[in-house]
N, C-alpha and C. Protein backbone atom coordinates (compact mmCIF):
# COMPACT_ATOMS: atom_id res chain seq x y z
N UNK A 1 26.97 6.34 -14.75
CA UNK A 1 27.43 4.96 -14.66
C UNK A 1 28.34 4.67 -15.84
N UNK A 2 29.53 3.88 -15.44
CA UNK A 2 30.26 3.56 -16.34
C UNK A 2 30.34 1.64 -16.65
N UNK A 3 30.23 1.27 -17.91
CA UNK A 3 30.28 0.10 -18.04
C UNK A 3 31.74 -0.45 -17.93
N UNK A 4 32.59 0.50 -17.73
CA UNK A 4 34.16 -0.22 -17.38
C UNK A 4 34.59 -0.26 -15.97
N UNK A 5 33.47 0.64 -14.85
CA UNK A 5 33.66 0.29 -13.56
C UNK A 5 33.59 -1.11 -13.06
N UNK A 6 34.57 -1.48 -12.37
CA UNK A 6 34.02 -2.69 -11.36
C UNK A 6 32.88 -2.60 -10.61
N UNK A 7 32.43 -3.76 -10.24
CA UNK A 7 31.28 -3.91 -9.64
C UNK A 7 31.60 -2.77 -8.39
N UNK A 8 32.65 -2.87 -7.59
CA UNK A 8 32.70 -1.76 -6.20
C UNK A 8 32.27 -0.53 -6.77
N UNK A 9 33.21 -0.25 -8.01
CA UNK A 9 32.84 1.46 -8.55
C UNK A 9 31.32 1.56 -8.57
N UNK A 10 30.71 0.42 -9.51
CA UNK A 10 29.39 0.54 -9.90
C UNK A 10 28.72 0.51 -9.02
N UNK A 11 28.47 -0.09 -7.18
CA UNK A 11 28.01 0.07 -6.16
C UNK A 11 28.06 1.43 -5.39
N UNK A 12 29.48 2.07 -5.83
CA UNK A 12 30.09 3.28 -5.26
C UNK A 12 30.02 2.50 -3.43
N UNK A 13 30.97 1.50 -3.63
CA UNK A 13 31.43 0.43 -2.28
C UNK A 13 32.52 0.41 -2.52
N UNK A 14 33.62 0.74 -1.05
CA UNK A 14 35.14 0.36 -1.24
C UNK A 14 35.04 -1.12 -2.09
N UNK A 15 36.09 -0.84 -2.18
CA UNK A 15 37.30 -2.18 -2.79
C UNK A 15 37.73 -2.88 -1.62
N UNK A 16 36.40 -3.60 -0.74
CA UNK A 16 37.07 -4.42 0.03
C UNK A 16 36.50 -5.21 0.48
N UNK A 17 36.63 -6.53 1.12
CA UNK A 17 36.28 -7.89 1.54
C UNK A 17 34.90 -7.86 2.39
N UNK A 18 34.97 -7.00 3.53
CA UNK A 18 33.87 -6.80 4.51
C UNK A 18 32.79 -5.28 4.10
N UNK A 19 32.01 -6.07 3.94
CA UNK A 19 30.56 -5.62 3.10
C UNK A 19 29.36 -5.68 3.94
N UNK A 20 28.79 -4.80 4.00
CA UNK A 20 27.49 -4.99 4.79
C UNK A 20 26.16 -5.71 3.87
N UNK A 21 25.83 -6.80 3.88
CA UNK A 21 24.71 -7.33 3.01
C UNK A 21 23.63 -6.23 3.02
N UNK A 22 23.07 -5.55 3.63
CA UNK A 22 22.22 -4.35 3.37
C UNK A 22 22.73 -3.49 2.51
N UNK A 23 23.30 -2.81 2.72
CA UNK A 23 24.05 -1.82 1.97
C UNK A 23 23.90 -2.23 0.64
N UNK A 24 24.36 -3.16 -0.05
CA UNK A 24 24.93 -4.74 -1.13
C UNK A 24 23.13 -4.05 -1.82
N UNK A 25 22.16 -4.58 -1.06
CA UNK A 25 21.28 -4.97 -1.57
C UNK A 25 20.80 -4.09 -1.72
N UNK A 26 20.19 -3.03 -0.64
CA UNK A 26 19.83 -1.60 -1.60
C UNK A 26 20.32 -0.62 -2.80
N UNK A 27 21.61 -0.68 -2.19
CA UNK A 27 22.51 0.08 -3.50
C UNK A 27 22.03 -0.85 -4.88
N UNK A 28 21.45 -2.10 -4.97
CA UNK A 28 21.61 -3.05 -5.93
C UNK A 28 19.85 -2.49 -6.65
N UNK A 29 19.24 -2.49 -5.51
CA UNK A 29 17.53 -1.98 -5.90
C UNK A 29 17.84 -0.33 -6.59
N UNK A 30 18.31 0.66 -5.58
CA UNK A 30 18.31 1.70 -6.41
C UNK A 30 18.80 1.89 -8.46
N UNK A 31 19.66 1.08 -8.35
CA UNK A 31 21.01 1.26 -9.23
C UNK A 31 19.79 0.17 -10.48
N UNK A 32 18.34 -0.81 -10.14
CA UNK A 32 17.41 -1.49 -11.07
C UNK A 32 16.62 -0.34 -11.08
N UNK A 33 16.33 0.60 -10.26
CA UNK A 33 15.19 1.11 -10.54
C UNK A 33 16.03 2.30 -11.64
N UNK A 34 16.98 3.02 -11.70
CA UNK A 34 17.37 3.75 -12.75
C UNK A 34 17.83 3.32 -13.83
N UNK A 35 17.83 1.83 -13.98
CA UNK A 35 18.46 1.49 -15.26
C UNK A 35 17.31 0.38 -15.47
N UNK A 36 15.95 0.75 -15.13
CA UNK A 36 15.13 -0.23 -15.30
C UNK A 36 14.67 -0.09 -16.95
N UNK A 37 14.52 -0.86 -18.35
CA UNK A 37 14.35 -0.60 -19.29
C UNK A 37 12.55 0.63 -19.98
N UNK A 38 11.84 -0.02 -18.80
CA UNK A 38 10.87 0.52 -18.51
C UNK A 38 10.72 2.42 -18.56
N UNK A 39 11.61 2.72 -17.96
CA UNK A 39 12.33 4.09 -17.75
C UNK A 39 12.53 4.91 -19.07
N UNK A 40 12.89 4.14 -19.80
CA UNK A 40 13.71 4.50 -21.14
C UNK A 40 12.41 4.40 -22.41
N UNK A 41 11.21 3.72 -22.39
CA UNK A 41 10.50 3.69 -23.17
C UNK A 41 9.58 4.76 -24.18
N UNK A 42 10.02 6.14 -23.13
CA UNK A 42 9.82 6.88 -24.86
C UNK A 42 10.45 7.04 -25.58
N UNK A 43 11.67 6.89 -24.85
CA UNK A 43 13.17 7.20 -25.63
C UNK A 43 13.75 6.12 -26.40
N UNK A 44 12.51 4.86 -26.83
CA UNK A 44 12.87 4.29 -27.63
C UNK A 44 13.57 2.70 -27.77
N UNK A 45 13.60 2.16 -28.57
CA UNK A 45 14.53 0.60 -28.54
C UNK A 45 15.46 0.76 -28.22
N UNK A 46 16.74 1.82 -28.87
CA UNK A 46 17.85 1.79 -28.31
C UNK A 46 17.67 2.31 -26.78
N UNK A 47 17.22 2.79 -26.46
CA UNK A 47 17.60 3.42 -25.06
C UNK A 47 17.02 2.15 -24.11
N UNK A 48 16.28 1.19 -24.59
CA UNK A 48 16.06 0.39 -23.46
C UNK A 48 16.58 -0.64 -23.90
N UNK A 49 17.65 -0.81 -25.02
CA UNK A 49 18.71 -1.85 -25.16
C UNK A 49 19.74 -1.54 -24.44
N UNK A 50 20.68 -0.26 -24.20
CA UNK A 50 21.14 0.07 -23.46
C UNK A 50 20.73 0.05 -22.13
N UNK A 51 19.64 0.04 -21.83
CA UNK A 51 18.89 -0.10 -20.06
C UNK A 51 19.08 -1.66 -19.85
N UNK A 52 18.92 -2.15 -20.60
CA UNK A 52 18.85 -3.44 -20.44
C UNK A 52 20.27 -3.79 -20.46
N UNK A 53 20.95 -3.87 -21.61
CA UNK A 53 22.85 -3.71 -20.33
C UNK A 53 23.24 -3.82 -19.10
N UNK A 54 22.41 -2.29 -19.19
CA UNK A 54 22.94 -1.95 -18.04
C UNK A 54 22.28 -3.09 -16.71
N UNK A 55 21.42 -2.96 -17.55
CA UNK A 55 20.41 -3.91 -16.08
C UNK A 55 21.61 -5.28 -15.75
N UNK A 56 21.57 -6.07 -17.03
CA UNK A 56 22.29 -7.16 -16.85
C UNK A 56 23.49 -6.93 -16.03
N UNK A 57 24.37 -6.22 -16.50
CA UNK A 57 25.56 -5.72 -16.10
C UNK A 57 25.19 -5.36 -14.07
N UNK A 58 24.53 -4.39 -14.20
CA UNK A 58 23.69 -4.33 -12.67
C UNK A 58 23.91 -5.31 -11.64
N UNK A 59 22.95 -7.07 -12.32
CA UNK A 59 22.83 -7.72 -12.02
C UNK A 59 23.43 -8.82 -11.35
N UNK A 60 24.88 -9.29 -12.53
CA UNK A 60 25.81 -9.81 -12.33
C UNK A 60 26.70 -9.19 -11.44
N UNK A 61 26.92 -7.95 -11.41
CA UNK A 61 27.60 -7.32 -9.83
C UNK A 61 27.40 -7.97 -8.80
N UNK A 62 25.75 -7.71 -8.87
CA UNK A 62 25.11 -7.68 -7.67
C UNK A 62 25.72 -9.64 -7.09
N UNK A 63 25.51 -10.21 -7.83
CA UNK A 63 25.55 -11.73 -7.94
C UNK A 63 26.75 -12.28 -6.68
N UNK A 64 28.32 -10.90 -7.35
CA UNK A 64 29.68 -11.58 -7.10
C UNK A 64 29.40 -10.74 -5.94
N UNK A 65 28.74 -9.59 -5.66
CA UNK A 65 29.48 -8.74 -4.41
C UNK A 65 28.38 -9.29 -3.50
N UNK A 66 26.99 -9.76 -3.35
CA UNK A 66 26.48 -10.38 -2.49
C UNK A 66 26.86 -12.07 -1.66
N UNK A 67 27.89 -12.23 -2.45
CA UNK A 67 28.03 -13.58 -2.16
C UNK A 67 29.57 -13.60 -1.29
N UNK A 68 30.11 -13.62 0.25
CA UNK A 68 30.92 -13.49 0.44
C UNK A 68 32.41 -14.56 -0.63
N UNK A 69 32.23 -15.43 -0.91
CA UNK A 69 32.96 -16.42 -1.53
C UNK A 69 33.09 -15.86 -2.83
N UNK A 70 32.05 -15.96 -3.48
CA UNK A 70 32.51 -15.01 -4.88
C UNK A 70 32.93 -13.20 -4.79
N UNK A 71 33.07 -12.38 -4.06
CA UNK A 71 33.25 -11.17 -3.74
C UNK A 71 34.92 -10.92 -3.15
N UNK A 72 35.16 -12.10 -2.39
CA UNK A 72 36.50 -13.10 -2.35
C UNK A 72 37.48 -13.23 -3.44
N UNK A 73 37.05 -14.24 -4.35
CA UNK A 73 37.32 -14.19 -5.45
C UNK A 73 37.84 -13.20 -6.30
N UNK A 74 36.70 -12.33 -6.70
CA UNK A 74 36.74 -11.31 -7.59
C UNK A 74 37.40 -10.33 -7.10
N UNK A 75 38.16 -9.98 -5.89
CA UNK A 75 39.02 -9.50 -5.14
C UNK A 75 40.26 -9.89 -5.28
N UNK A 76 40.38 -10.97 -5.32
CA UNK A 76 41.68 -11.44 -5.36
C UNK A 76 41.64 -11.18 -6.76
N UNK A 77 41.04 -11.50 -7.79
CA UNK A 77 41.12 -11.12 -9.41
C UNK A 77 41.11 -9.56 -9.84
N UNK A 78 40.67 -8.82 -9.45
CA UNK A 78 41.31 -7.17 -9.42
C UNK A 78 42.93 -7.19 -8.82
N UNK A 79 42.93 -7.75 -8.14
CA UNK A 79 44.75 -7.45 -7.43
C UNK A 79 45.32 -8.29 -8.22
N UNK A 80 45.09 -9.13 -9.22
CA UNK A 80 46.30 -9.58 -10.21
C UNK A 80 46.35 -10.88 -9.32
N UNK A 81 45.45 -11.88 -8.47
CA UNK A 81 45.81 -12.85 -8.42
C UNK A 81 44.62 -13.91 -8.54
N UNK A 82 44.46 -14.09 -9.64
CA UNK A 82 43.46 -14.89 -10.19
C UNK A 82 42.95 -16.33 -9.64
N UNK A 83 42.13 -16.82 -8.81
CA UNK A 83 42.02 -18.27 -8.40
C UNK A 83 42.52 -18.97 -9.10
N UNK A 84 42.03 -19.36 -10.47
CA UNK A 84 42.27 -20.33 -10.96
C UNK A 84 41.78 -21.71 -10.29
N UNK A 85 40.78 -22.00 -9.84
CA UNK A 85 40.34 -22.92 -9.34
C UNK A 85 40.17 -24.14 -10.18
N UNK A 86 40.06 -24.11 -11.74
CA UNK A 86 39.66 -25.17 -12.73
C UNK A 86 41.40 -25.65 -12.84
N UNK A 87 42.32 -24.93 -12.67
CA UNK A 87 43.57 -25.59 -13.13
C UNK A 87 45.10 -25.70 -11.86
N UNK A 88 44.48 -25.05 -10.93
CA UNK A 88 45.41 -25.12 -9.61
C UNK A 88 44.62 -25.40 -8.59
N UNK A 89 44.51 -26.81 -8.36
CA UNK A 89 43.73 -27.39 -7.37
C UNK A 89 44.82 -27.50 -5.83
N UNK A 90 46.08 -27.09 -6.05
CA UNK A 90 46.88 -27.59 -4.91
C UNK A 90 46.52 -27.22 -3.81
N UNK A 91 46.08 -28.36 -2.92
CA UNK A 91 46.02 -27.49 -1.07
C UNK A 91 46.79 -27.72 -0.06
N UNK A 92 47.11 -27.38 0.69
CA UNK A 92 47.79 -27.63 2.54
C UNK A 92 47.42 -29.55 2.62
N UNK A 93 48.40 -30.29 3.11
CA UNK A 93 47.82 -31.45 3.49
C UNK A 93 47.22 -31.28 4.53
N UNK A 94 47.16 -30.87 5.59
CA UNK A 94 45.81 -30.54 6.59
C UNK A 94 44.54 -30.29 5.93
N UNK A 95 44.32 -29.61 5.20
CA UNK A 95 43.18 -29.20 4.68
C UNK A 95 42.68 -30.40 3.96
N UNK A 96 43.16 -31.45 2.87
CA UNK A 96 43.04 -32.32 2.57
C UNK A 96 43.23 -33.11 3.24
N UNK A 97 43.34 -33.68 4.47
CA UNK A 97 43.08 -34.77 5.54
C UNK A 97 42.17 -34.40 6.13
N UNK A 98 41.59 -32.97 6.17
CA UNK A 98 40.21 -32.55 6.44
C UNK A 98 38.85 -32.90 6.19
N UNK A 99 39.57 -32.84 4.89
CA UNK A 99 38.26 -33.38 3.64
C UNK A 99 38.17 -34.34 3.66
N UNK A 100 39.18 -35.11 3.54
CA UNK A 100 38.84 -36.76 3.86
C UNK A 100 38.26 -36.79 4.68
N UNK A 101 38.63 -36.64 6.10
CA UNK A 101 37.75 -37.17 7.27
C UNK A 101 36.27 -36.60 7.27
N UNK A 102 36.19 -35.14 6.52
CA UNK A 102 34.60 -34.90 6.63
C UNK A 102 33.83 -35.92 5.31
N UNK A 103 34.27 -36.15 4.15
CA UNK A 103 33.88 -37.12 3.34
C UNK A 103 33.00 -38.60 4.34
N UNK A 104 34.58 -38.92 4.66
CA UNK A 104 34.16 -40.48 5.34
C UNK A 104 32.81 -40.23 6.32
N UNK A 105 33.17 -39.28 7.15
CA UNK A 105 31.82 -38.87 8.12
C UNK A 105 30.37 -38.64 7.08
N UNK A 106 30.33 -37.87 6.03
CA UNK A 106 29.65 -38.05 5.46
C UNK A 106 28.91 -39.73 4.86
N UNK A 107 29.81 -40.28 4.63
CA UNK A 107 29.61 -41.51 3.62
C UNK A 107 29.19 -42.00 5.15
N UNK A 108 29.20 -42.21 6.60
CA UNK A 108 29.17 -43.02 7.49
C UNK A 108 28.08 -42.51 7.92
N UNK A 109 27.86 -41.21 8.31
CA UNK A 109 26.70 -40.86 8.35
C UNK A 109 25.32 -41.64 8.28
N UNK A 110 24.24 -41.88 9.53
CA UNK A 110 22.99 -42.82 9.13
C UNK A 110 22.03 -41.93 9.92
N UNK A 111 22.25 -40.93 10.42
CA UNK A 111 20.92 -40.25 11.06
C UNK A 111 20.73 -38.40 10.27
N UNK A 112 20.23 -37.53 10.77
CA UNK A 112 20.13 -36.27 11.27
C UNK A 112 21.19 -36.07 11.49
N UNK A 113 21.43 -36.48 12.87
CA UNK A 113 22.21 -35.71 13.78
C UNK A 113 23.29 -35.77 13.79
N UNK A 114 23.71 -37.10 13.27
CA UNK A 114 25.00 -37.14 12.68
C UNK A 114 25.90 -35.84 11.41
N UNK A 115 24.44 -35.78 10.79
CA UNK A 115 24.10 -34.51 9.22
C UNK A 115 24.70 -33.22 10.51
N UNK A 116 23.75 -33.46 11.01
CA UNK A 116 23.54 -31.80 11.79
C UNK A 116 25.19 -31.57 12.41
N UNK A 117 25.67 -32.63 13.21
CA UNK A 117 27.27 -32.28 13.80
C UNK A 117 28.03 -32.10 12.45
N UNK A 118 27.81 -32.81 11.35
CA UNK A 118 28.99 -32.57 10.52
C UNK A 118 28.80 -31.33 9.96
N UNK A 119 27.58 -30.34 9.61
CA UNK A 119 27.47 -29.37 8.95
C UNK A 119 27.53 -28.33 10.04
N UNK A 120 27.56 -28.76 11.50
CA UNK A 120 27.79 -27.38 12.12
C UNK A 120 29.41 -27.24 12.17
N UNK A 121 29.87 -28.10 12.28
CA UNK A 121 31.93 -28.80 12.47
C UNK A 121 32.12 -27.52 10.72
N UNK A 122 31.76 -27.95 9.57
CA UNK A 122 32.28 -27.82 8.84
C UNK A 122 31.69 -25.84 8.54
N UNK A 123 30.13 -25.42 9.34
CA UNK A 123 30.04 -24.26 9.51
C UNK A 123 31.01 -23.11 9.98
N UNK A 124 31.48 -24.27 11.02
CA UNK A 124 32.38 -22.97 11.84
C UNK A 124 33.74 -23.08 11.12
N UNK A 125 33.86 -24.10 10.04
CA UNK A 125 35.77 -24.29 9.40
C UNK A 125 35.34 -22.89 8.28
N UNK A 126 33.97 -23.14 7.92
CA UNK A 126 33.72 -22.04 6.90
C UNK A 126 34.04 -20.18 7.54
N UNK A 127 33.03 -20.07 8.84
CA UNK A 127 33.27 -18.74 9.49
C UNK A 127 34.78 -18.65 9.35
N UNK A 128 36.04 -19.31 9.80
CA UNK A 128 36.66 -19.03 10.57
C UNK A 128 37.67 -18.62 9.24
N UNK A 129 37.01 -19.58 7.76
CA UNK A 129 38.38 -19.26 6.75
C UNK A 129 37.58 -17.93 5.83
N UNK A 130 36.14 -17.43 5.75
CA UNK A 130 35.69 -16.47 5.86
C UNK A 130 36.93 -15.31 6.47
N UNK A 131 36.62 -15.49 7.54
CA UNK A 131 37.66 -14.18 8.48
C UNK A 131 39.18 -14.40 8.30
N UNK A 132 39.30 -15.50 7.98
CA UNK A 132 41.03 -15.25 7.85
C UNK A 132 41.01 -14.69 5.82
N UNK A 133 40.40 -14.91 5.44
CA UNK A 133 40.09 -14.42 3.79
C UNK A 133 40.04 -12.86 3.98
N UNK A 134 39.27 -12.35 5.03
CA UNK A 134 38.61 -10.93 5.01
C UNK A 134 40.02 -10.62 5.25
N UNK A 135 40.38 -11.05 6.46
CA UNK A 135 42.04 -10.40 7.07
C UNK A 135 43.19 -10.13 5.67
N UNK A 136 43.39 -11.43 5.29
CA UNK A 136 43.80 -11.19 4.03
C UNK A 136 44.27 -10.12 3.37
N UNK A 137 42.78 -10.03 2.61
CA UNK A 137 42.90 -9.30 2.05
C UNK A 137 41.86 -7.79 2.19
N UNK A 138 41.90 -7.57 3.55
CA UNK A 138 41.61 -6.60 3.12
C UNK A 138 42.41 -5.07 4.63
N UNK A 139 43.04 -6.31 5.87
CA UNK A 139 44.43 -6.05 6.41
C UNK A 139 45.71 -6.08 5.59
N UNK A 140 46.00 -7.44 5.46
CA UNK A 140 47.31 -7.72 5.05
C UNK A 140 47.61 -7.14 3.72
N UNK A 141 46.47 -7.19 2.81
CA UNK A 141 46.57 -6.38 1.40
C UNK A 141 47.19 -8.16 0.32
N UNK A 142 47.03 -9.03 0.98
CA UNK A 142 47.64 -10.71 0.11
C UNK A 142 46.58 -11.13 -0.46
N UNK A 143 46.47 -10.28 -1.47
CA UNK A 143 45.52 -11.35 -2.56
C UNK A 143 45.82 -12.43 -2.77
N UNK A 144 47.44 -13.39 -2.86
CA UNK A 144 47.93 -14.42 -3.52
C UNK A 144 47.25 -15.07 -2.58
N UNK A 145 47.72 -15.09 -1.07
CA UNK A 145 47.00 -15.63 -0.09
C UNK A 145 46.06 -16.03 0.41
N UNK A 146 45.03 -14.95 0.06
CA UNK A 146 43.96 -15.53 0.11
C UNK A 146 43.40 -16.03 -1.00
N UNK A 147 44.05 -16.57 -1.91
CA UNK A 147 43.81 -17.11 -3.09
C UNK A 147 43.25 -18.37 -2.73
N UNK A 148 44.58 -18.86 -1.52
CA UNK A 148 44.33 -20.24 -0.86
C UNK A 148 43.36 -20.51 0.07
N UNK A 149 42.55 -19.61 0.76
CA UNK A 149 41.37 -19.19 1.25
C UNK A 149 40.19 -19.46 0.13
N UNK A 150 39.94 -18.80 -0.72
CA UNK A 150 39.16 -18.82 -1.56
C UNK A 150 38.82 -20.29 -2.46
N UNK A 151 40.11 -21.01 -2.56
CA UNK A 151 39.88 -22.27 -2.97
C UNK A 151 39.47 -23.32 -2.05
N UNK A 152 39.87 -22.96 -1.00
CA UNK A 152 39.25 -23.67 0.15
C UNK A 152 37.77 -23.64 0.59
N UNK A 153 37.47 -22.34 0.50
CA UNK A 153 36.28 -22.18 0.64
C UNK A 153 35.45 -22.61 -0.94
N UNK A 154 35.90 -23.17 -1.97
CA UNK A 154 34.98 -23.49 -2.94
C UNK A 154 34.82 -25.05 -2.11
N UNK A 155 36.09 -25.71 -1.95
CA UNK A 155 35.85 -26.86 -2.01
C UNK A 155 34.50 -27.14 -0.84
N UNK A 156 34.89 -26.47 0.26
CA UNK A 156 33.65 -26.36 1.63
C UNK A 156 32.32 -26.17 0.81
N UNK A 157 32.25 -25.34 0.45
CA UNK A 157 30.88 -25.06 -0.56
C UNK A 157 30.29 -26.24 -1.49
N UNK A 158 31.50 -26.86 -2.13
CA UNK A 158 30.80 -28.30 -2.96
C UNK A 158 30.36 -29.35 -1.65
N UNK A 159 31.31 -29.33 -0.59
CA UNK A 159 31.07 -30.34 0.42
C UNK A 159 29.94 -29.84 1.39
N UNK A 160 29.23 -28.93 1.03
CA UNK A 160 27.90 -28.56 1.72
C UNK A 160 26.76 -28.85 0.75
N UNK A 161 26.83 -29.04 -0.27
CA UNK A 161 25.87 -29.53 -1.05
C UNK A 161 25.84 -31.00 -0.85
N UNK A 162 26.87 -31.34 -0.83
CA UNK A 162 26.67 -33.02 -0.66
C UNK A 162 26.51 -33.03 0.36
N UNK A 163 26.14 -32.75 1.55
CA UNK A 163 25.93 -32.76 3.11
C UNK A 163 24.55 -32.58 2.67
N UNK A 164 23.67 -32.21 1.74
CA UNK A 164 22.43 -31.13 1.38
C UNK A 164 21.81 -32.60 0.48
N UNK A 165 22.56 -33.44 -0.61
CA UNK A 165 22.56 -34.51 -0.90
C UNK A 165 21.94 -35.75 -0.14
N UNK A 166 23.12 -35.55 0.91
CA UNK A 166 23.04 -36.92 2.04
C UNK A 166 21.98 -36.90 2.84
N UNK A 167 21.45 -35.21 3.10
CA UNK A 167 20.23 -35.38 3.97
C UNK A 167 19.13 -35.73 3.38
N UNK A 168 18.91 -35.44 1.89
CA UNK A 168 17.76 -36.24 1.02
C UNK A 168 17.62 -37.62 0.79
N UNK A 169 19.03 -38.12 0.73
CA UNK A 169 19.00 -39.64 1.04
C UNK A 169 18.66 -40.25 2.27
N UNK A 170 18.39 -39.50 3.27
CA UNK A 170 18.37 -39.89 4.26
C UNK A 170 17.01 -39.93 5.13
N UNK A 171 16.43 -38.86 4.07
CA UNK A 171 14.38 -38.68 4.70
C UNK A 171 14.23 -39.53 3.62
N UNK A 172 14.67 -40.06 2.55
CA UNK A 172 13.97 -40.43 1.54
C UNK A 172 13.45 -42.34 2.35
């Protein structure tokens, strides 16, 4: 194991968008049980300071490549095109007349089921920019592109927590 591999190297997983979550997760168990610090304990403090690195290091892989949205991301950031999500917020005006209208539905929102149509509406906007992200980049080879994918899909992600919000206000 090398601590300058990317997480793919360190999985020994292509360099690419569509990932099997199994795969993800065993490769993730094997890769704790050999760098478990435990392992290293006759061999001492240093050797299970180094295990422990490694573990961390392990860990945080595991974090970005299990998560399709962050694995996204960190994809587009190996190909030289960095989100930047804290300082390039720009989107499509469709996409932002999107948000508005799922906002207001939110804020109007007074039942369940109202909850339940808006989070299945905004499920399938998620699948569908999912697969145009995968296409991306891992057909087309446009990291920049799916840059705009990836920011989209953060914003969907904050607007599912507040959907997650509204339903607590709403048994409460």
């Amino acid at each position: 194991m090398n601590l300058q591999s990317d997480d793919f190297e360190l999985f020994g997983l292509p360099r690419k968008f569509a990932q099997e979550r199994s795969q993800i997760d065993a490769r993730w168990k094997e890769l704790q049980r050999e760098a478990h610090p435990d392992r290293f304990a006759a061999q001492g403090a240093a050797a299970q300071r180094v295990a422990m690195q490694w573990s961390v290091r392990i860990n945080e892989a595991y974090q970005r490549l299990k998560d399709p949205l962050k694995r996204a991301a960190y994809l587009c950031e190996l190909a030289g095109a960095p989100v930047r999500a804290e300082d390039n917020t720009a989107m499509p005006a469709a996409f932002l007349m999107q948000q508005m209208e799922w906002r207001e539905a939110l804020e109007d929102a007074a039942s369940e089921q109202e909850l339940d149509a808006l989070e299945g509406e905004m499920l399938a906007a998620k699948k569908q920019m999912l697969g145009e992200c995968g296409r991306l980049l891992d057909e087309a080879g446009d990291a920049a592109a799916a840059v705009q994918q990836v920011r989209a899909l953060m914003f969907v992600a904050r607007f599912a927590q507040d959907v997650d919000r509204r339903r607590d206000q709403l048994g409460q």
